[in-house]
N, C-alpha and C. Protein backbone atom coordinates (compact mmCIF):
# COMPACT_ATOMS: atom_id res chain seq x y z
N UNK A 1 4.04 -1.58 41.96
CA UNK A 1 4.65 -2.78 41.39
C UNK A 1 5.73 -2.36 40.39
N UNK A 2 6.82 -2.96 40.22
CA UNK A 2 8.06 -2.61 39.88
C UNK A 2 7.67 -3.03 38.13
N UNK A 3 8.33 -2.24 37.40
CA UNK A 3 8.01 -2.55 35.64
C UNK A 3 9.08 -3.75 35.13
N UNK A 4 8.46 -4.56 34.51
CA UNK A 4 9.33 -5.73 34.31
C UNK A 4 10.38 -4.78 33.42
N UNK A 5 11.76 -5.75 33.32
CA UNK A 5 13.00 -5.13 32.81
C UNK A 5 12.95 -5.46 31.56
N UNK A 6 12.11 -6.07 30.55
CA UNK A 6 11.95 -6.02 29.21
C UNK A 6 10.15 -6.18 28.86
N UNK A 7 10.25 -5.51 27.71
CA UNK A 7 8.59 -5.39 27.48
C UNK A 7 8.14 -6.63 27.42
N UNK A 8 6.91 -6.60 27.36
CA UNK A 8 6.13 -8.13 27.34
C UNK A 8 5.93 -8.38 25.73
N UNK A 9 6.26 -9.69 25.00
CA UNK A 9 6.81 -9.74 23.93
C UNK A 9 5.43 -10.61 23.28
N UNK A 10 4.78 -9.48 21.89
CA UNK A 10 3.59 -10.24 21.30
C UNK A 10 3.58 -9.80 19.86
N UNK A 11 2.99 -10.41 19.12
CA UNK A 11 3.26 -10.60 17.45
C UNK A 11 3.10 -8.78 17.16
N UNK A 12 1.91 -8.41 17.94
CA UNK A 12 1.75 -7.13 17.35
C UNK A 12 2.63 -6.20 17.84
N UNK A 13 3.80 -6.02 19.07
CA UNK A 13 4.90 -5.62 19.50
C UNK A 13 5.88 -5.67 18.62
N UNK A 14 5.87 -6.80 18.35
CA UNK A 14 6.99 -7.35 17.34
C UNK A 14 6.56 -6.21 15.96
N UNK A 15 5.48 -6.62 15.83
CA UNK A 15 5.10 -5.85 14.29
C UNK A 15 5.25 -4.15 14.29
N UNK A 16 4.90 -3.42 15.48
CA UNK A 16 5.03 -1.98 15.83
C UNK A 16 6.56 -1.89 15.88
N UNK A 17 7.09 -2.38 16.68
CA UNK A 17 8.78 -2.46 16.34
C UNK A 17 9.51 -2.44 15.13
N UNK A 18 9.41 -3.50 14.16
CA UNK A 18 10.12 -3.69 13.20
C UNK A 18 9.64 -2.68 11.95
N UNK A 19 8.05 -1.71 12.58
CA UNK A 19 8.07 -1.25 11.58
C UNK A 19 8.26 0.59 11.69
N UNK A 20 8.98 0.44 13.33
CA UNK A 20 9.43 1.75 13.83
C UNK A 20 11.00 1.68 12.92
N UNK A 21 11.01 0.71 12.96
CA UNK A 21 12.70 0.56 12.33
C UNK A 21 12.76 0.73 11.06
N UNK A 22 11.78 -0.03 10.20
CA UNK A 22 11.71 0.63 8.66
C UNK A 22 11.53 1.30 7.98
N UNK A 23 10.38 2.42 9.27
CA UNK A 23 10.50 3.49 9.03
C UNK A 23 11.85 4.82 9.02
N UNK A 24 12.29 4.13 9.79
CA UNK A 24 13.57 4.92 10.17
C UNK A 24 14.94 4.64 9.27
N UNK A 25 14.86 3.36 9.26
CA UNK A 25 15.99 2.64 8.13
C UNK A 25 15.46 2.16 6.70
N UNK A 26 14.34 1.84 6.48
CA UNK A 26 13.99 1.02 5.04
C UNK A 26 14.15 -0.18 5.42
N UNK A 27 14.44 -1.15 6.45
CA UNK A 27 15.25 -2.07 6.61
C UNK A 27 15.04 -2.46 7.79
N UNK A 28 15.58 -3.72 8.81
CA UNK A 28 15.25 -4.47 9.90
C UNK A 28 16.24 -5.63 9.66
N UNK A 29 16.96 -6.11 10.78
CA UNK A 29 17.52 -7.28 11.31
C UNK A 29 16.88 -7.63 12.52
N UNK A 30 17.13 -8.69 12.55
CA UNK A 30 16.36 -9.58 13.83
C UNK A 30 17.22 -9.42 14.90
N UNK A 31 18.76 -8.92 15.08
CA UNK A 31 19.25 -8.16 16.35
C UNK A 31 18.93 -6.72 16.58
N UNK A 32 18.85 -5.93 15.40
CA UNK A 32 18.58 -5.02 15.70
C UNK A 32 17.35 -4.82 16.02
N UNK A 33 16.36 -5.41 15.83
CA UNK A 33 14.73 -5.65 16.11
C UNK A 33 14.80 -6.26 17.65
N UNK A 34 15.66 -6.84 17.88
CA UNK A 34 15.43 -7.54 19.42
C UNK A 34 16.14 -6.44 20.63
N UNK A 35 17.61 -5.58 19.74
CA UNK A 35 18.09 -4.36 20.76
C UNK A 35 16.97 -3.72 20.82
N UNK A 36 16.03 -3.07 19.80
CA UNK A 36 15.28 -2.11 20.02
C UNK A 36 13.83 -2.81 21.02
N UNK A 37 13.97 -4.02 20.90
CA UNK A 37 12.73 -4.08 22.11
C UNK A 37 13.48 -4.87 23.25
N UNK A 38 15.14 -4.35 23.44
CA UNK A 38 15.29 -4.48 24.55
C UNK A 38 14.97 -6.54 25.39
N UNK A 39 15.23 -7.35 24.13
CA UNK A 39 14.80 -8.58 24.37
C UNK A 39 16.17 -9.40 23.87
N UNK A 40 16.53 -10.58 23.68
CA UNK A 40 17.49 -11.25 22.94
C UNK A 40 16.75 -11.86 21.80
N UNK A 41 17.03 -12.34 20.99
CA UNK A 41 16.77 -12.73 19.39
C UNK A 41 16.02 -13.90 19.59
N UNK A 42 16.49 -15.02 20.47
CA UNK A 42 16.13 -16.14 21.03
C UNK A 42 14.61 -16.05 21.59
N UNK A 43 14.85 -14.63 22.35
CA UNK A 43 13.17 -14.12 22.45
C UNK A 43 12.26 -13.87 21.52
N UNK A 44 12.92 -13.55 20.39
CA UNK A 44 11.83 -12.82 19.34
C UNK A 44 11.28 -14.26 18.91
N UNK A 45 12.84 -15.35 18.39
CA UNK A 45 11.79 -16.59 17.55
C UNK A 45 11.06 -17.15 18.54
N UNK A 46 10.77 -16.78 19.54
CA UNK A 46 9.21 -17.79 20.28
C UNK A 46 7.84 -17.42 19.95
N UNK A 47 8.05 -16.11 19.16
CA UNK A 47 6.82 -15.90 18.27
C UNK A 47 6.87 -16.13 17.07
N UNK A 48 7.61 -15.66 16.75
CA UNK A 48 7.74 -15.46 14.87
C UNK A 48 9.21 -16.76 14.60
N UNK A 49 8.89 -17.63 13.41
CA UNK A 49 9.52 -18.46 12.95
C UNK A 49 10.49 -17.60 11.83
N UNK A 50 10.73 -16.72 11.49
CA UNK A 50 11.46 -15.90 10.49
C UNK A 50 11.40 -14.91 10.30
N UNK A 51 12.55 -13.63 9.45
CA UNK A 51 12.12 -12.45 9.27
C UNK A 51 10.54 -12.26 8.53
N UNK A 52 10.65 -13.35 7.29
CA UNK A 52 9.63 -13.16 6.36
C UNK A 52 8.43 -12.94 7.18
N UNK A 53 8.22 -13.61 8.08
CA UNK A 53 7.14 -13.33 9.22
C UNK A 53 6.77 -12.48 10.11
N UNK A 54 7.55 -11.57 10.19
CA UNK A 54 7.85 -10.45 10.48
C UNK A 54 6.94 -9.01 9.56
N UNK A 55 7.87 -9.82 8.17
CA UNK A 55 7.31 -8.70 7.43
C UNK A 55 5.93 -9.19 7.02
N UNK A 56 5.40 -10.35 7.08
CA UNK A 56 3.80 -10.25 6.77
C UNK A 56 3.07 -9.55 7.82
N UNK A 57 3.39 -9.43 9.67
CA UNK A 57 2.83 -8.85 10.28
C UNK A 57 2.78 -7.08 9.92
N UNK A 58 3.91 -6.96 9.73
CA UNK A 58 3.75 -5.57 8.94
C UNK A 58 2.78 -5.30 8.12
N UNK A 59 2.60 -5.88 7.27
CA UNK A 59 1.82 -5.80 6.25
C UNK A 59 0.69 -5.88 6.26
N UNK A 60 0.01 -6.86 7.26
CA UNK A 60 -1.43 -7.28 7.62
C UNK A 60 -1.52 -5.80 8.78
N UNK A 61 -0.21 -5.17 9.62
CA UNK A 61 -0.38 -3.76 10.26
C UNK A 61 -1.24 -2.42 9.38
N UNK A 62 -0.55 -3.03 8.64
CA UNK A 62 -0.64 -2.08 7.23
C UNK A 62 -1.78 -1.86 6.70
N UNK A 63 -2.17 -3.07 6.25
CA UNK A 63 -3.31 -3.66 5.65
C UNK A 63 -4.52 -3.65 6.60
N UNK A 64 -4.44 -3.48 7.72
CA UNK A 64 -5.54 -3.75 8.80
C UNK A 64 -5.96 -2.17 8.65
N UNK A 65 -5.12 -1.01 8.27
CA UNK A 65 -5.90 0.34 8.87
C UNK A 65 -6.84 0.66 7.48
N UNK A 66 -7.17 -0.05 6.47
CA UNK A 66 -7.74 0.02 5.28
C UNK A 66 -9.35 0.01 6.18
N UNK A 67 -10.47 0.61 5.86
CA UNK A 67 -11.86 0.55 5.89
C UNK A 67 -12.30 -0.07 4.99
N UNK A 68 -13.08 -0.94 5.16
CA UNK A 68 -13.50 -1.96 4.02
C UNK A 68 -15.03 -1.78 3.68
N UNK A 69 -15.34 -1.71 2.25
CA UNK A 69 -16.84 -0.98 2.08
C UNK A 69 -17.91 -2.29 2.58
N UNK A 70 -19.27 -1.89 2.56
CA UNK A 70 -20.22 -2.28 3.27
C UNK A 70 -20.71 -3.48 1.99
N UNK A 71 -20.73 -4.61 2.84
CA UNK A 71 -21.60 -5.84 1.34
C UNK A 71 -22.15 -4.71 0.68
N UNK A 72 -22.31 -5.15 -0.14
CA UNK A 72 -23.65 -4.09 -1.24
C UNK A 72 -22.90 -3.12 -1.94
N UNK A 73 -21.83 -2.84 -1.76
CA UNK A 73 -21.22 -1.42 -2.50
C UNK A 73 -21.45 -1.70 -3.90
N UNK A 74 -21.81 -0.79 -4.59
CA UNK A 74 -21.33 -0.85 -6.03
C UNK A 74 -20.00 -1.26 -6.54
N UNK A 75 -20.17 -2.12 -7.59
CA UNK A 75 -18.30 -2.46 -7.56
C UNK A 75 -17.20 -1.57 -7.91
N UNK A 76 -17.52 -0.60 -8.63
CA UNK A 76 -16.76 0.63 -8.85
C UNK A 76 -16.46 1.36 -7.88
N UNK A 77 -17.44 1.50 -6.94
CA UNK A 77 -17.16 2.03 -5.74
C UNK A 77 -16.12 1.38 -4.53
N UNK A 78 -16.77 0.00 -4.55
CA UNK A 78 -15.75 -0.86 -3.79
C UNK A 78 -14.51 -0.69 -4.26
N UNK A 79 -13.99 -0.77 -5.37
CA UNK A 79 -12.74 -0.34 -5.99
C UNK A 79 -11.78 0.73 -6.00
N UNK A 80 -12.92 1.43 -5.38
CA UNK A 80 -12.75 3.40 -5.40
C UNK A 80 -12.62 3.33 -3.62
N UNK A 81 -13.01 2.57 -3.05
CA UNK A 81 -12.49 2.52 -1.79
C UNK A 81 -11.47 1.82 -0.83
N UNK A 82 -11.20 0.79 -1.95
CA UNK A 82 -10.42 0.10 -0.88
C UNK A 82 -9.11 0.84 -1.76
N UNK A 83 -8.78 1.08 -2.95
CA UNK A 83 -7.68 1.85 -3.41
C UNK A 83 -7.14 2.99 -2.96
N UNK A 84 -8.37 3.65 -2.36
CA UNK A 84 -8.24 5.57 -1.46
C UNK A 84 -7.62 4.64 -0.01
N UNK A 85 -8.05 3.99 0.76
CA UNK A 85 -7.57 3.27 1.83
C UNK A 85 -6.02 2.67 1.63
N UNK A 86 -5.90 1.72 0.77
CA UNK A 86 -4.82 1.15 0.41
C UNK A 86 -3.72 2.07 0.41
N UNK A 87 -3.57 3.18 -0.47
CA UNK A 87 -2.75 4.56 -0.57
C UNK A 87 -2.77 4.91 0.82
N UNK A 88 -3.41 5.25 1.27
CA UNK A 88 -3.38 6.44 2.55
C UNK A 88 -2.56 5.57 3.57
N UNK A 89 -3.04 4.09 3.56
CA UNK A 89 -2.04 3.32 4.91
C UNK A 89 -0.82 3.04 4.43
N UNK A 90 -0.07 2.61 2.93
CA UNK A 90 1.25 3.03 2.46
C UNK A 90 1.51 3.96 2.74
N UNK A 91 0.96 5.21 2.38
CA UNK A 91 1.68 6.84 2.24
C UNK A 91 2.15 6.79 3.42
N UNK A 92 1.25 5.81 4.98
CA UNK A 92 2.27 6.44 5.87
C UNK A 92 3.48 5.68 6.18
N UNK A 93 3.42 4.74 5.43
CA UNK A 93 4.84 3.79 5.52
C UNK A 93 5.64 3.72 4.24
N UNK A 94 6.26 4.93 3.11
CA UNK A 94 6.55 4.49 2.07
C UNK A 94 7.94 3.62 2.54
N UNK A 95 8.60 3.65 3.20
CA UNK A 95 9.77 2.49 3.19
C UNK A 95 9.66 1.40 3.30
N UNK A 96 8.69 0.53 3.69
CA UNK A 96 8.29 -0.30 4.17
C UNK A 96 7.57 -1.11 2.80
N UNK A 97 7.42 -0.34 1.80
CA UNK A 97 6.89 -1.01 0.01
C UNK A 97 8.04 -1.79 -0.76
N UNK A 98 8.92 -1.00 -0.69
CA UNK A 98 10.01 -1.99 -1.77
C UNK A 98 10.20 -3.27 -0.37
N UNK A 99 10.25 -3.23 0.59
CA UNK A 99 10.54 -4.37 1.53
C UNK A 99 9.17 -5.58 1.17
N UNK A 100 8.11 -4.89 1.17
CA UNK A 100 7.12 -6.15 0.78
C UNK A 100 6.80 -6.29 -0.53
N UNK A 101 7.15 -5.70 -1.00
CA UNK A 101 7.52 -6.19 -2.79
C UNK A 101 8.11 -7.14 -3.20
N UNK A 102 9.20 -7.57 -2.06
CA UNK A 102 10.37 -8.73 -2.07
C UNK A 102 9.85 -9.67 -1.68
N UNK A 103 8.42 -9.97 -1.18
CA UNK A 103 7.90 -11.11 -0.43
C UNK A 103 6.54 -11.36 -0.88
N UNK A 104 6.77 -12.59 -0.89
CA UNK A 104 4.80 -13.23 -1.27
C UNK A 104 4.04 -13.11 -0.46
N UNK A 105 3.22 -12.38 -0.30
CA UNK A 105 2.10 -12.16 0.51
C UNK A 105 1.13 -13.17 0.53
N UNK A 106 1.40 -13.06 2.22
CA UNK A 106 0.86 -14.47 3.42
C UNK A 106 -0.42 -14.13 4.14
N UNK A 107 -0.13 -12.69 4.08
CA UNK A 107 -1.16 -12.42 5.48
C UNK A 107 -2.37 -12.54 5.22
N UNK A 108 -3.27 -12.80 5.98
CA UNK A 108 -4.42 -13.22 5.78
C UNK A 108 -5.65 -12.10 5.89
N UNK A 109 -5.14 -10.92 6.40
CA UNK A 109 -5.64 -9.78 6.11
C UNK A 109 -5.73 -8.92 5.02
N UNK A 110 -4.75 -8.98 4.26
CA UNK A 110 -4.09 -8.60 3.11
C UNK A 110 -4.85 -8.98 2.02
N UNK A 111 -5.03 -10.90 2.18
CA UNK A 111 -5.56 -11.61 0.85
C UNK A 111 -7.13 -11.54 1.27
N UNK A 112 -7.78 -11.01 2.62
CA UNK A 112 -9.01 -10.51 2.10
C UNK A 112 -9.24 -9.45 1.71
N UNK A 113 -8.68 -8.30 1.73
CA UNK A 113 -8.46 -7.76 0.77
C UNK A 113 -9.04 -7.79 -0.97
N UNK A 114 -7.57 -8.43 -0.86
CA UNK A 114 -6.90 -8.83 -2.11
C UNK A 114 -8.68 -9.68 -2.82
N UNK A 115 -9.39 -10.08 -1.55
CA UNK A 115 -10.71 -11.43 -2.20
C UNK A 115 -11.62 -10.28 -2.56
N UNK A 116 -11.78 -9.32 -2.01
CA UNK A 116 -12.86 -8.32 -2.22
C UNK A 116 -13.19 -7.76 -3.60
N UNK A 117 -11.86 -7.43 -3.87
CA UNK A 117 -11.32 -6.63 -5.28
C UNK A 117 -11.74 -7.72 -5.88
N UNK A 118 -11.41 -8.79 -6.07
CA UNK A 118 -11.88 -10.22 -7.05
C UNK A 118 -13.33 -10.16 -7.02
N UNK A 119 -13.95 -10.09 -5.45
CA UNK A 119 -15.61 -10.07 -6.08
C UNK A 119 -16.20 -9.06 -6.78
N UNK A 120 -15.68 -7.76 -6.24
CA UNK A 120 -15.79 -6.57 -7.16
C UNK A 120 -15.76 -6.49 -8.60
N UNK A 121 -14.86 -6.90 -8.90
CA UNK A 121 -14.27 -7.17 -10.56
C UNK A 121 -15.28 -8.44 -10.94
N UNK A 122 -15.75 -9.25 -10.19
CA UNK A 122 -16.32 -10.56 -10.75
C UNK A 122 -18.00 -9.31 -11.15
N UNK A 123 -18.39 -8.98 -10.29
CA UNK A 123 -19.52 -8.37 -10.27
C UNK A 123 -19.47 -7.70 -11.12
N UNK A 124 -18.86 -7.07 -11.78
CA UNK A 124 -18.60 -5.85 -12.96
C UNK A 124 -18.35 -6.77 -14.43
N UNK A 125 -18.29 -8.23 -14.25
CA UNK A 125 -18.40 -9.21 -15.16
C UNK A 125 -17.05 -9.50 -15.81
N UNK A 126 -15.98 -9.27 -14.83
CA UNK A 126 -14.57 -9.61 -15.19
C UNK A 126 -14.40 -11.14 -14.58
N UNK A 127 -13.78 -11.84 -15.97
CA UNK A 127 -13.60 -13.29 -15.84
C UNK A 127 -11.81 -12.99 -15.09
N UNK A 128 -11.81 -14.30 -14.81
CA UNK A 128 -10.76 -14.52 -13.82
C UNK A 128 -9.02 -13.52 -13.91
N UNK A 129 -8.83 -14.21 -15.37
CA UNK A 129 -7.60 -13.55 -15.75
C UNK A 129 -7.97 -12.25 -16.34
N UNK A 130 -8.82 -11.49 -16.31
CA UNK A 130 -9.15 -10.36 -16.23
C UNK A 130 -9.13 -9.45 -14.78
N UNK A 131 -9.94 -10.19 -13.87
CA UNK A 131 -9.68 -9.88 -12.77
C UNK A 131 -8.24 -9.68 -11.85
N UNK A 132 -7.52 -10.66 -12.61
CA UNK A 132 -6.29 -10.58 -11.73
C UNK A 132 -5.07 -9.58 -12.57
N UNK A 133 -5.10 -9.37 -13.81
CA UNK A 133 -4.76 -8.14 -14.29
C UNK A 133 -4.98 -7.09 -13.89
N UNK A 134 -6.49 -6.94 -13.21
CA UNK A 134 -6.92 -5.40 -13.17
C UNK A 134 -6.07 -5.24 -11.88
N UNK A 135 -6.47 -6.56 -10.96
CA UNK A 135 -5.46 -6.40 -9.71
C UNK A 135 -4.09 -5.65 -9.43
N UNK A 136 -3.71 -6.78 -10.22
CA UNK A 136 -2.33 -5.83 -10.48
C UNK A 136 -2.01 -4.57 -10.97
N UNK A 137 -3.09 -4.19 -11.70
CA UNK A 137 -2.65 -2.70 -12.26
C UNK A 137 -3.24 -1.96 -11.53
N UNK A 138 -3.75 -2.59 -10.39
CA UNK A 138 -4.37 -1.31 -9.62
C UNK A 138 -3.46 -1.49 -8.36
N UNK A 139 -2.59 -2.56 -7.76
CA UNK A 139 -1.73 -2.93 -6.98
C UNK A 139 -0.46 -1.98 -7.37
N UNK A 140 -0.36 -1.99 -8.55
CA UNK A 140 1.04 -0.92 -8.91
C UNK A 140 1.06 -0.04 -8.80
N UNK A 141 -0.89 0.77 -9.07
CA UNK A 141 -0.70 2.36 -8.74
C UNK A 141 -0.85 2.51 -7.68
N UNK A 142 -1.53 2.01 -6.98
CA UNK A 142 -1.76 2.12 -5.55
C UNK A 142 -0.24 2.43 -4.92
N UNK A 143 0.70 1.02 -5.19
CA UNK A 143 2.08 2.00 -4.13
C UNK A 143 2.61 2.86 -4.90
N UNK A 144 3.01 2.89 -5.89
CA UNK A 144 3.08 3.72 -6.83
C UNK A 144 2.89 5.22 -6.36
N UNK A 145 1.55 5.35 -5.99
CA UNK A 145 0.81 6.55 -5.40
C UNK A 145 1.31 6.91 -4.29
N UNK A 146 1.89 5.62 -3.59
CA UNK A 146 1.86 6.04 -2.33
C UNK A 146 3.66 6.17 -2.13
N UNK A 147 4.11 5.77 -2.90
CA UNK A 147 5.54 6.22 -2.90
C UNK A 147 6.22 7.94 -3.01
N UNK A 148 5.13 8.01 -4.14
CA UNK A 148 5.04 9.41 -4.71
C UNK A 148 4.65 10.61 -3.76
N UNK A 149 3.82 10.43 -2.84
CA UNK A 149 3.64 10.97 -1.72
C UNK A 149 4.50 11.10 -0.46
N UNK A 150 5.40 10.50 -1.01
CA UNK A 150 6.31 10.64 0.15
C UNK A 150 7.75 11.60 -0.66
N UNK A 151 7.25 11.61 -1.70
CA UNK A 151 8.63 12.44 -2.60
C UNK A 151 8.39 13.90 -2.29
N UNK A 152 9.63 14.60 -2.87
CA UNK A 152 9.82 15.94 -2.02
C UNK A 152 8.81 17.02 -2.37
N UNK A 153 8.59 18.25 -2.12
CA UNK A 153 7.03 19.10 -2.80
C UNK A 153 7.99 19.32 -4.06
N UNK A 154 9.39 19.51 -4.72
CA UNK A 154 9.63 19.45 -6.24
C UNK A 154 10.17 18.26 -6.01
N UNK A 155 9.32 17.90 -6.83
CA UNK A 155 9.43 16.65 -7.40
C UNK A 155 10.70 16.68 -8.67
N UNK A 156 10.48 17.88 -9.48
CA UNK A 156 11.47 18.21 -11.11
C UNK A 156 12.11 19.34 -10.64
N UNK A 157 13.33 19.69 -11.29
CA UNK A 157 14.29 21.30 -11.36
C UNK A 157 14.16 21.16 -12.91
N UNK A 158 13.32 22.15 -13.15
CA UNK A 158 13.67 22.09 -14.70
C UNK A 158 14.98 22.57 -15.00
N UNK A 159 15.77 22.82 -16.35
CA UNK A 159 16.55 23.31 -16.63
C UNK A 159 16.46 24.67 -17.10
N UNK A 160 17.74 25.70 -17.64
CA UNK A 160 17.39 26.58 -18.04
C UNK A 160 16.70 26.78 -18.96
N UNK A 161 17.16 25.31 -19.95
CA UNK A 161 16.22 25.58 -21.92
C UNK A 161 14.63 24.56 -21.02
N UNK A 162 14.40 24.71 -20.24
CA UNK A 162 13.03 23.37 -20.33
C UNK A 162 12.31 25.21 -21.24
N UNK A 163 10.94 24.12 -21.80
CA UNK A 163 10.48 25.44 -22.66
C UNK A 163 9.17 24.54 -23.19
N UNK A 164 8.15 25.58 -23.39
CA UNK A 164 6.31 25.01 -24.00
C UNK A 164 6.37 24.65 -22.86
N UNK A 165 5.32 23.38 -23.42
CA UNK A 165 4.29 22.61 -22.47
C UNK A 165 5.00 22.02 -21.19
N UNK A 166 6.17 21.39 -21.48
CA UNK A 166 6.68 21.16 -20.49
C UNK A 166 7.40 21.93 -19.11
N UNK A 167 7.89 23.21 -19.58
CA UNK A 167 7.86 24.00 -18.46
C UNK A 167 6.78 24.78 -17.71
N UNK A 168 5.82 25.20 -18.79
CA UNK A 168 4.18 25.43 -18.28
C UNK A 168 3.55 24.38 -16.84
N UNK A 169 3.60 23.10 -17.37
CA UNK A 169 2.93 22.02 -16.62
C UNK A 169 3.87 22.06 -15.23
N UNK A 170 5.20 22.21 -15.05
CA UNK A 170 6.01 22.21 -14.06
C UNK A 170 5.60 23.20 -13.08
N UNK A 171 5.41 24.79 -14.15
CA UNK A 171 4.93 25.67 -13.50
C UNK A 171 3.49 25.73 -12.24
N UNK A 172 2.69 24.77 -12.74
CA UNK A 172 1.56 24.68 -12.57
C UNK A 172 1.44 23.38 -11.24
N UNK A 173 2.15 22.49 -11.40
CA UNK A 173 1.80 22.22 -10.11
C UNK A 173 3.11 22.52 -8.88
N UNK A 174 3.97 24.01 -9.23
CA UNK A 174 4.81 24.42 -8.29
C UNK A 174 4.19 24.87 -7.33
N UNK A 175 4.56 24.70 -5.53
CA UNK A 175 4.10 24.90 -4.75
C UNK A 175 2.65 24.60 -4.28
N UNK A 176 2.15 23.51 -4.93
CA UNK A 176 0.74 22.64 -4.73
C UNK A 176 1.05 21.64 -3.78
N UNK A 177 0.88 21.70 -2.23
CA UNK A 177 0.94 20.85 -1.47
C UNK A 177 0.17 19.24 -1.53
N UNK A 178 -0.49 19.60 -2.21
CA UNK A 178 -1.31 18.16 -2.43
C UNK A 178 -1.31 17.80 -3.49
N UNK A 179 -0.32 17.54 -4.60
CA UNK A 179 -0.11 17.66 -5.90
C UNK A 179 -0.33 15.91 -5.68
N UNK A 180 0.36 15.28 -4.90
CA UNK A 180 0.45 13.49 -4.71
C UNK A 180 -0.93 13.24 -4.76
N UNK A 181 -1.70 13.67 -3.96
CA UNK A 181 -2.88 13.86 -3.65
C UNK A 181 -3.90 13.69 -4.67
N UNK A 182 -4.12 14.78 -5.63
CA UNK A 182 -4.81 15.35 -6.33
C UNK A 182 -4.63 14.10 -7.97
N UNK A 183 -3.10 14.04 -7.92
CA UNK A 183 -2.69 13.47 -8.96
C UNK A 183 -3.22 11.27 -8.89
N UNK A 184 -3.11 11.58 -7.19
CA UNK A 184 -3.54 9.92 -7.27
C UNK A 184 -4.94 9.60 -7.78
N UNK A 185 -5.73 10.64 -7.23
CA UNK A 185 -7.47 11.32 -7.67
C UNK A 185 -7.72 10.84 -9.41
N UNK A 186 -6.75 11.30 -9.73
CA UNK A 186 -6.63 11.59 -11.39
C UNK A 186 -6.88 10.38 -11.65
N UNK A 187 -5.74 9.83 -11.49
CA UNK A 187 -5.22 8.60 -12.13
C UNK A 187 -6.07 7.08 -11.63
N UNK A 188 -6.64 7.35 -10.39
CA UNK A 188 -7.70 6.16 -10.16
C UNK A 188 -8.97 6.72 -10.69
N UNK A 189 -9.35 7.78 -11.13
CA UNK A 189 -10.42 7.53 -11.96
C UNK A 189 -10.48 7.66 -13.19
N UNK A 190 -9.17 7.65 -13.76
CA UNK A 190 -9.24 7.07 -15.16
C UNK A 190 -8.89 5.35 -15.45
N UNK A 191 -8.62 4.90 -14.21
CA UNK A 191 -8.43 3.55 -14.26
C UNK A 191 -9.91 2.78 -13.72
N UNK A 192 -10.60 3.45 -13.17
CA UNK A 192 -12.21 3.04 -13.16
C UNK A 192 -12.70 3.25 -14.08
N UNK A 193 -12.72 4.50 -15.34
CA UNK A 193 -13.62 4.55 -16.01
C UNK A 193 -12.48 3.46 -17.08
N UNK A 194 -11.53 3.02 -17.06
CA UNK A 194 -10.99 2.01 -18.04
C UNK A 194 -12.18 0.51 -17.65
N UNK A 195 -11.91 0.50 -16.69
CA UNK A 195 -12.91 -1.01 -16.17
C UNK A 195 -13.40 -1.18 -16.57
N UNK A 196 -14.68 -0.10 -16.16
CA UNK A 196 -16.07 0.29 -16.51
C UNK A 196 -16.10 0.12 -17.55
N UNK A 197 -15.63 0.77 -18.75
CA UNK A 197 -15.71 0.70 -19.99
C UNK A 197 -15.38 -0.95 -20.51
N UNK A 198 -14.40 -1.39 -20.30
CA UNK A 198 -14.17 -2.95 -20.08
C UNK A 198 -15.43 -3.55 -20.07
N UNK A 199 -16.10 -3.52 -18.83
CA UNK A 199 -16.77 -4.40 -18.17
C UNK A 199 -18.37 -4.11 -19.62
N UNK A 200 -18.35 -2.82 -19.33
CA UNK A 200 -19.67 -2.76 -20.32
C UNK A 200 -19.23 -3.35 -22.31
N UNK A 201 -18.07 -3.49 -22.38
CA UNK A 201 -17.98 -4.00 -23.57
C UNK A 201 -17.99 -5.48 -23.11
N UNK A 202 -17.58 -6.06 -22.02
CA UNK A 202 -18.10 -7.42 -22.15
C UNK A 202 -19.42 -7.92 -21.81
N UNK A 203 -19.69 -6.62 -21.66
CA UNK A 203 -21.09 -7.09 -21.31
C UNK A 203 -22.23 -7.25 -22.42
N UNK A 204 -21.56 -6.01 -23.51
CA UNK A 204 -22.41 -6.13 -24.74
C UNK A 204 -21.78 -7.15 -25.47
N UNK A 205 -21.02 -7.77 -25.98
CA UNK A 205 -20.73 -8.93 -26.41
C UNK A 205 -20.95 -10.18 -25.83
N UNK A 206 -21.79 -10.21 -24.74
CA UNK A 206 -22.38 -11.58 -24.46
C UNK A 206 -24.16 -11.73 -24.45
């Protein structure tokens, strides 16, 4: 049987496409998204009503390769997992972050997610606008982290006068392949034991 002369056209096609392209460019148009799948534009909106829609399928792409912990996790732990997940499925798309940074997140994969971390934080005895602070500060390191992982193995050229602590520390993580790695390690568990500590002072004051 002869192969049809354009691919067969479905949200998650659409979504593997546009995000072969952002990987490649940072970026996507809806002609250039329709040359590369070989379709006309007219084809693409019979699925998707807009770019913005586009980029939530990305994102819920994105968001879908996260492992999500088991009911019952400890909430620190839940926190400690969906953040190691969160990183690892950015790291492999850092171009594709400043693009959904620009957009309110729709997807419905995403904002369960996004609900988990809320019960987590509720369970650890964080009231609402507490909860949605921690969100965010754990939403920033997370791409944050995962941006950083995509930066070059030197990250700094010191200069000739760099000198002390600061050329020491340069020294030290020169030629450390997993420096992104190691350093994201760091920094999410000093932002758990911030919680933690949080959570147990509101806990003794009630």
């Amino acid at each position: 049987m002869a192969r049809p002369s354009t691919p067969k056209l479905s949200v998650s096609a659409i979504a593997a496409a546009a995000l072969e392209l952002v990987d490649a460019h940072g970026e996507f148009t809806i002609p250039a998204l329709a040359r590369a799948m070989g379709v006309s534009p007219s084809s693409l909106y019979n699925h998707v009503a807009s770019k913005s829609d586009i980029i939530e399928l990305m994102r819920g792409e994105a968001m879908g390769k996260i492992e999500l912990p088991e009911p019952g996790t400890d909430w620190v732990d839940t926190l400690r997992r969906i953040a190691t997940g969160y990183m690892r499925s950015y790291a492999r798309h850092p171009k594709l972050i400043p693009l959904l940074t620009a957009y309110t997140v729709r997807d419905a994969a995403t904002l369960r997610v996004y609900e988990l971390l809320a019960d987590a934080l509720s369970a650890g005895g964080f009231g609402p606008e507490q909860s949605l602070a921690a969100i965010t500060v754990l939403d920033s390191f997370v791409l944050g982290s995962a941006l950083d992982a995509a930066a070059p193995a030197q990250v700094w050229e010191a200069g000739d006068d760099a000198a002390g602590p600061w050329r020491e520390a340069l020294a030290a993580g020169l030629g450390s392949g997993d420096r992104a790695q190691r350093t994201f390690e760091y920094g999410l568990e000093i932002l758990l034991a911030g919680f933690a500590l949080q959570a147990a002072s509101t806990a003794a004051a009630t």
